[in-house]
N, C-alpha and C. Protein backbone atom coordinates (compact mmCIF):
# COMPACT_ATOMS: atom_id res chain seq x y z
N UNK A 1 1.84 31.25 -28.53
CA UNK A 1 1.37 30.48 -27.39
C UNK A 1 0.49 29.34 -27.90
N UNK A 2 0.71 28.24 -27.79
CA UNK A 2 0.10 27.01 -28.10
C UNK A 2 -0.67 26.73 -26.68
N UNK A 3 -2.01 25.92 -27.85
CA UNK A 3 -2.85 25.69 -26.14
C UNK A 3 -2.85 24.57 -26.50
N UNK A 4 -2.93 22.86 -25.21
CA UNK A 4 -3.00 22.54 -25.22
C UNK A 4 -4.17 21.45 -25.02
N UNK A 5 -5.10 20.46 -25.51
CA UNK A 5 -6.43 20.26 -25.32
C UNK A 5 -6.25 18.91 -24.12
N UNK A 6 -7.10 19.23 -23.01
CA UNK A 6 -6.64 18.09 -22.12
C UNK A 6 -8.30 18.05 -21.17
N UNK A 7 -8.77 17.24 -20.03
CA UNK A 7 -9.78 17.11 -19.43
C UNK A 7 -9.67 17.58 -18.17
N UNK A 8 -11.08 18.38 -17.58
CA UNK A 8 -11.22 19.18 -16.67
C UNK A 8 -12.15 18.03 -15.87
N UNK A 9 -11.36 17.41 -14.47
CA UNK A 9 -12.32 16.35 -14.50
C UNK A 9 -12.91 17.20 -12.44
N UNK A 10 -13.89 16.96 -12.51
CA UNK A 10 -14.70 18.05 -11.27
C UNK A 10 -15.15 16.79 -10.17
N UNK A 11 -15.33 17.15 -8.98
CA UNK A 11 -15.47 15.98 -8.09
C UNK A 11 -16.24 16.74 -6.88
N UNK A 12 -17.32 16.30 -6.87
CA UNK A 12 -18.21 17.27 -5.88
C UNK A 12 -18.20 15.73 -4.77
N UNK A 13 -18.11 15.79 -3.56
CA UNK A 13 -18.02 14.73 -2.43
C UNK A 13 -18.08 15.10 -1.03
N UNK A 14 -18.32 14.60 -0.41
CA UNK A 14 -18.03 14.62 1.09
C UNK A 14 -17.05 15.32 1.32
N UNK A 15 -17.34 16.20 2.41
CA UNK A 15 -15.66 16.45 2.99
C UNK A 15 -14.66 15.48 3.46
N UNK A 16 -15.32 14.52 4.50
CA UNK A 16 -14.76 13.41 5.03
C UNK A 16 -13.82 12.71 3.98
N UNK A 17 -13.72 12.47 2.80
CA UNK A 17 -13.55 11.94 1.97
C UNK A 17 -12.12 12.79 1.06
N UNK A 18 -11.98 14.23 1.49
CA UNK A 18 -10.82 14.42 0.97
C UNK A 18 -9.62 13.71 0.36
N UNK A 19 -8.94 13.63 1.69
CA UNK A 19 -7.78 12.59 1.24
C UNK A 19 -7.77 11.52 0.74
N UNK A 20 -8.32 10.86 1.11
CA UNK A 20 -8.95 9.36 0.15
C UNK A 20 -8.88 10.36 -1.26
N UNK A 21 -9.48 10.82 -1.77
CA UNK A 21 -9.58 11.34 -2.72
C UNK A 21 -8.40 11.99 -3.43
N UNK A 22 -7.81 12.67 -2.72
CA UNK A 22 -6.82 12.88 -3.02
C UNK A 22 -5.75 12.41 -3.56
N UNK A 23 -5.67 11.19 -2.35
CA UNK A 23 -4.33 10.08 -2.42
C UNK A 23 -4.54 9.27 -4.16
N UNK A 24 -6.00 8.86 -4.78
CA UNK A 24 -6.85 8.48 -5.39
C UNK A 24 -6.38 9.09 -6.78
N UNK A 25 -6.75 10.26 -7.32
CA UNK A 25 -6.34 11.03 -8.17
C UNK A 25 -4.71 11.28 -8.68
N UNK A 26 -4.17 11.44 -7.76
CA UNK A 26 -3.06 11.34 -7.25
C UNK A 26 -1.85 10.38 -8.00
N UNK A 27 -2.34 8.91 -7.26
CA UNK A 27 -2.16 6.96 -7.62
C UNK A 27 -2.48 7.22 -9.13
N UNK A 28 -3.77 7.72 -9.21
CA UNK A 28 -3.86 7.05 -11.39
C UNK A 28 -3.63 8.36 -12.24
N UNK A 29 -2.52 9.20 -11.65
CA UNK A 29 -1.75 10.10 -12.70
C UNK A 29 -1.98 11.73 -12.58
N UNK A 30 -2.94 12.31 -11.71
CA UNK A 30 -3.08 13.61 -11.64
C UNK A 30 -1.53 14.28 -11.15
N UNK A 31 -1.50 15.60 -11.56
CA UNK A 31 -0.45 15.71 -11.07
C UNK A 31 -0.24 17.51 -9.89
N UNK A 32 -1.96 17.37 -10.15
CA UNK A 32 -2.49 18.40 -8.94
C UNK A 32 -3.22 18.49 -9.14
N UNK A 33 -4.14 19.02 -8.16
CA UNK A 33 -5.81 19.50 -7.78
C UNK A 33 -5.92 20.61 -7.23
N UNK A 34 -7.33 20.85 -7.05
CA UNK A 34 -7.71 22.42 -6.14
C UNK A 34 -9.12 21.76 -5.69
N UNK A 35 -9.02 22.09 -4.45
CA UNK A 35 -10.21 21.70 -3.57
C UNK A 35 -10.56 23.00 -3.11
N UNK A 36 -12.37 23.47 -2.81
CA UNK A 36 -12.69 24.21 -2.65
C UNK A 36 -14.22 24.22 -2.18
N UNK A 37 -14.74 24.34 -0.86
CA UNK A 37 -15.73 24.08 -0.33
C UNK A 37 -16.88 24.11 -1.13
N UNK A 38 -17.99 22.76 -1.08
CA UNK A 38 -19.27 23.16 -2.17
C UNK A 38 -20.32 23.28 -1.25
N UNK A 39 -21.65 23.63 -1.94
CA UNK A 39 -23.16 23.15 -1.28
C UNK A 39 -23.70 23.18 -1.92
N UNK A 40 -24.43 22.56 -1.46
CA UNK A 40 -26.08 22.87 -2.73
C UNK A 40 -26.80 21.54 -2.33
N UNK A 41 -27.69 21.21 -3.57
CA UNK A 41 -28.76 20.42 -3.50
C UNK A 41 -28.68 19.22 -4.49
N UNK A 42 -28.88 18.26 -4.74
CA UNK A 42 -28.87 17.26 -5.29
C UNK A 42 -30.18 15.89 -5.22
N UNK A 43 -29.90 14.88 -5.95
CA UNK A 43 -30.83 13.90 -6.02
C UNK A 43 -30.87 13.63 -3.85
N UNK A 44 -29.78 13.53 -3.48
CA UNK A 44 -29.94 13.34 -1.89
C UNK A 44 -30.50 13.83 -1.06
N UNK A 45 -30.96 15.63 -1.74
CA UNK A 45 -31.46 16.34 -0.78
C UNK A 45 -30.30 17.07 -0.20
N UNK A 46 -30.40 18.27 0.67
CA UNK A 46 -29.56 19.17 0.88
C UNK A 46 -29.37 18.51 2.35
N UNK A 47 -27.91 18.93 2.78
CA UNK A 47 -27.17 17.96 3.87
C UNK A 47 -28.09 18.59 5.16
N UNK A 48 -28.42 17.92 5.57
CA UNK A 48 -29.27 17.63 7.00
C UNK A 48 -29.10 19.02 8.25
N UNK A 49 -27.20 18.57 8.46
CA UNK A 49 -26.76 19.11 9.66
C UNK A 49 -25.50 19.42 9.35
N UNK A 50 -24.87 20.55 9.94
CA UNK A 50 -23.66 20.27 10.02
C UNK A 50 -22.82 19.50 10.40
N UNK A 51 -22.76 18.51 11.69
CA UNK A 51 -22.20 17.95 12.16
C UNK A 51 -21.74 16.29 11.11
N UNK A 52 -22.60 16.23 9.53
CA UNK A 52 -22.68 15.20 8.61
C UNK A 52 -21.09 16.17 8.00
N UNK A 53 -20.68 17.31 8.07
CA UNK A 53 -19.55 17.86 7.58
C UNK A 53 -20.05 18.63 6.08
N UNK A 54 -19.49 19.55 5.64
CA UNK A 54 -19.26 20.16 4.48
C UNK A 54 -18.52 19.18 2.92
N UNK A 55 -19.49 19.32 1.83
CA UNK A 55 -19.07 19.31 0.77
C UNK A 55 -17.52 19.64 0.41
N UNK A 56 -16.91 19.19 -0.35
CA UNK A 56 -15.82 19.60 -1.22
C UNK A 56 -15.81 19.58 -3.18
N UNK A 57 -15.27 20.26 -3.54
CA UNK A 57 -14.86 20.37 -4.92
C UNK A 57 -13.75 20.21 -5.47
N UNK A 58 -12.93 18.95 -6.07
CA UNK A 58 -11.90 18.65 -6.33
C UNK A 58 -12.07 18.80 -7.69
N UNK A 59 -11.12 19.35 -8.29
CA UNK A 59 -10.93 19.58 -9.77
C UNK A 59 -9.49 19.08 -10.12
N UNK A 60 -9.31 18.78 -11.15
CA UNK A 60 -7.96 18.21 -11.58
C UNK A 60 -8.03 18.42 -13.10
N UNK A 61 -6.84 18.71 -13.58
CA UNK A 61 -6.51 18.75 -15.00
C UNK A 61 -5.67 17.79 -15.44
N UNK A 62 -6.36 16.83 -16.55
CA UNK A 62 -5.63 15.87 -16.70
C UNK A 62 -5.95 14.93 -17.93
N UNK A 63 -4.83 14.02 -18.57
CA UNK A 63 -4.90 14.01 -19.85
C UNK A 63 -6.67 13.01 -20.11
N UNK A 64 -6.85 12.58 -21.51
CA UNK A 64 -7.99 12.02 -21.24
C UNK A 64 -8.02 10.29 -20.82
N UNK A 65 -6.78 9.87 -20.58
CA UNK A 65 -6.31 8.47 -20.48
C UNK A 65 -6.95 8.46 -19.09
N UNK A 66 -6.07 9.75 -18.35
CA UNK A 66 -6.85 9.85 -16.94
C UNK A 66 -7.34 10.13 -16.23
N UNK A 67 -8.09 10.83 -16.70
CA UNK A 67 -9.81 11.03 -16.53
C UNK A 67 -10.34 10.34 -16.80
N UNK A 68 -10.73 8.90 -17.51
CA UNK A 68 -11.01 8.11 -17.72
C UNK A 68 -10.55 7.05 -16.33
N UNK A 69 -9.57 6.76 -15.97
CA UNK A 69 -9.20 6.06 -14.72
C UNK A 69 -9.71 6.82 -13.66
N UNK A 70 -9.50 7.74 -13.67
CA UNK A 70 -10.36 8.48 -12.53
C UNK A 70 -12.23 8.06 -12.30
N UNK A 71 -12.32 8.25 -13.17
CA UNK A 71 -14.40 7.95 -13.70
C UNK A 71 -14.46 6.37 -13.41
N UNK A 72 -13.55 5.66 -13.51
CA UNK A 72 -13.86 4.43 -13.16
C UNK A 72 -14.06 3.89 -12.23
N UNK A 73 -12.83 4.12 -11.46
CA UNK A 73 -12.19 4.50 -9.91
C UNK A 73 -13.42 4.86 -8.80
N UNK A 74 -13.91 6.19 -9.57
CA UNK A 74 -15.51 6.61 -8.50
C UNK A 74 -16.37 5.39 -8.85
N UNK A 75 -16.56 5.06 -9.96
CA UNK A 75 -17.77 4.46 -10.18
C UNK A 75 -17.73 2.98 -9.46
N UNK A 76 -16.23 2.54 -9.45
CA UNK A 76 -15.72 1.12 -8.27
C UNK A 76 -15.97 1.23 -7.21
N UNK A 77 -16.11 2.28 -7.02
CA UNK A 77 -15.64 2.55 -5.10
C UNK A 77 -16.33 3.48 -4.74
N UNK A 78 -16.62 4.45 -5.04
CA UNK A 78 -17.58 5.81 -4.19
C UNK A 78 -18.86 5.66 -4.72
N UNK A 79 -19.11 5.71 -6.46
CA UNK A 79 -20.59 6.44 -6.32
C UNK A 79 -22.00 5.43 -5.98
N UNK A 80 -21.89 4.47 -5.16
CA UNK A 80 -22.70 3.77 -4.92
C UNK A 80 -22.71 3.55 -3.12
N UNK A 81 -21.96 4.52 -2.20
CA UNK A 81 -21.85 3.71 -1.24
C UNK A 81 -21.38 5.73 -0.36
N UNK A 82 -21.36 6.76 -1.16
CA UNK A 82 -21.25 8.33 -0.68
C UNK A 82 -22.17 9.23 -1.63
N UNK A 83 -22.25 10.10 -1.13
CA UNK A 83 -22.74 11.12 -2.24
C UNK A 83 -21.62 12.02 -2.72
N UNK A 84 -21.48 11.26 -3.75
CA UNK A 84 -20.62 12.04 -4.60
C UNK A 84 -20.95 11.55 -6.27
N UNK A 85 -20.38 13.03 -6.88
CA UNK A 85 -21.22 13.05 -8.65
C UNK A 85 -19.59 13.49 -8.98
N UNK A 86 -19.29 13.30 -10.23
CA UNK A 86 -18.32 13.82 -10.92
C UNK A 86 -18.51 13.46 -12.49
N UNK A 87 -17.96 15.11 -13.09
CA UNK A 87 -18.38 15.35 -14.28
C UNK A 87 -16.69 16.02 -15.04
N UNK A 88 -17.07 15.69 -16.43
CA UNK A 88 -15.55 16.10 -17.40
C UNK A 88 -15.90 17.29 -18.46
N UNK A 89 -14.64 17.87 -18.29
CA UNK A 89 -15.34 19.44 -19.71
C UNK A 89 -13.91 19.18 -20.15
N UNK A 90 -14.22 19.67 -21.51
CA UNK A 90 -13.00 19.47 -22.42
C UNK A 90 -12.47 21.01 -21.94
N UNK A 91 -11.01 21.23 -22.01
CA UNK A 91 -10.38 22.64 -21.77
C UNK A 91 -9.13 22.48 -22.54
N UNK A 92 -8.89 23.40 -22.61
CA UNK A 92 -7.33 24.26 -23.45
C UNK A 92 -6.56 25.00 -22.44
N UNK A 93 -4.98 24.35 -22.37
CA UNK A 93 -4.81 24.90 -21.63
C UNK A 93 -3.47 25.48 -22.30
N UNK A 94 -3.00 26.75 -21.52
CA UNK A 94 -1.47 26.98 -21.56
C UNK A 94 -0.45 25.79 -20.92
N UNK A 95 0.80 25.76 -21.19
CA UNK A 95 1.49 25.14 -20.35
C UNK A 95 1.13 23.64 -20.25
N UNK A 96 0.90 22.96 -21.21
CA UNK A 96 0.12 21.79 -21.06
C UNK A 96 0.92 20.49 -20.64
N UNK A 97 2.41 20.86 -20.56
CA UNK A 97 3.49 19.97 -19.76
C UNK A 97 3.27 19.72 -18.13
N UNK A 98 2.73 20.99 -18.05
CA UNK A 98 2.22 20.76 -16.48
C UNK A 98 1.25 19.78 -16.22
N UNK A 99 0.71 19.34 -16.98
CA UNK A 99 -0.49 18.47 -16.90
C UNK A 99 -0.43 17.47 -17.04
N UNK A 100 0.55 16.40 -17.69
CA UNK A 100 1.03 15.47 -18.43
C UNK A 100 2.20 14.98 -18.04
């Protein structure tokens, strides 16, 4: 079994903001995600109300060309104007055709 070395790129954001996000990841080469409700606390302070909506966690596995387009992408367009942070971990994966 060969593992393959590729980027674990994590996307903590708005709920509102899903699909945008999605569609986003998507456009510069992902070739799937897993979204999965977040919370917590941050430089913003913890969300007010519910009615501001629930956090999400988008994760994607993907080579490092694009994860790199991805990090740019937020930094053009979201992380100055939502609260949203996104961070990269190096991983090994099985099956690394799936990813690529």
């Amino acid at each position: 079994m060969a593992l393959v070395s590729l980027k674990l790129v994590t996307i903590i954001a708005e709920g509102f903001l899903e699909e945008k996000l999605v569609r986003e990841v998507r456009k510069l080469g992902a070739k799937g995600y897993t979204i999965t409700p977040a919370r917590g606390e941050g430089s913003r302070g913890v969300r007010a109300s519910e009615w501001e909506g629930n956090n999400i966690r988008l994760e994607t596995i993907v080579s490092p060309s694009v994860a790199e387009k991805i990090l740019n992408r937020l930094a053009e367009v979201y992380f100055a104007n939502y609260a949203v942070i996104a961070f990269v971990e190096n991983v090994e994966v099985v099956r690394g055709e799936k990813y690529t």
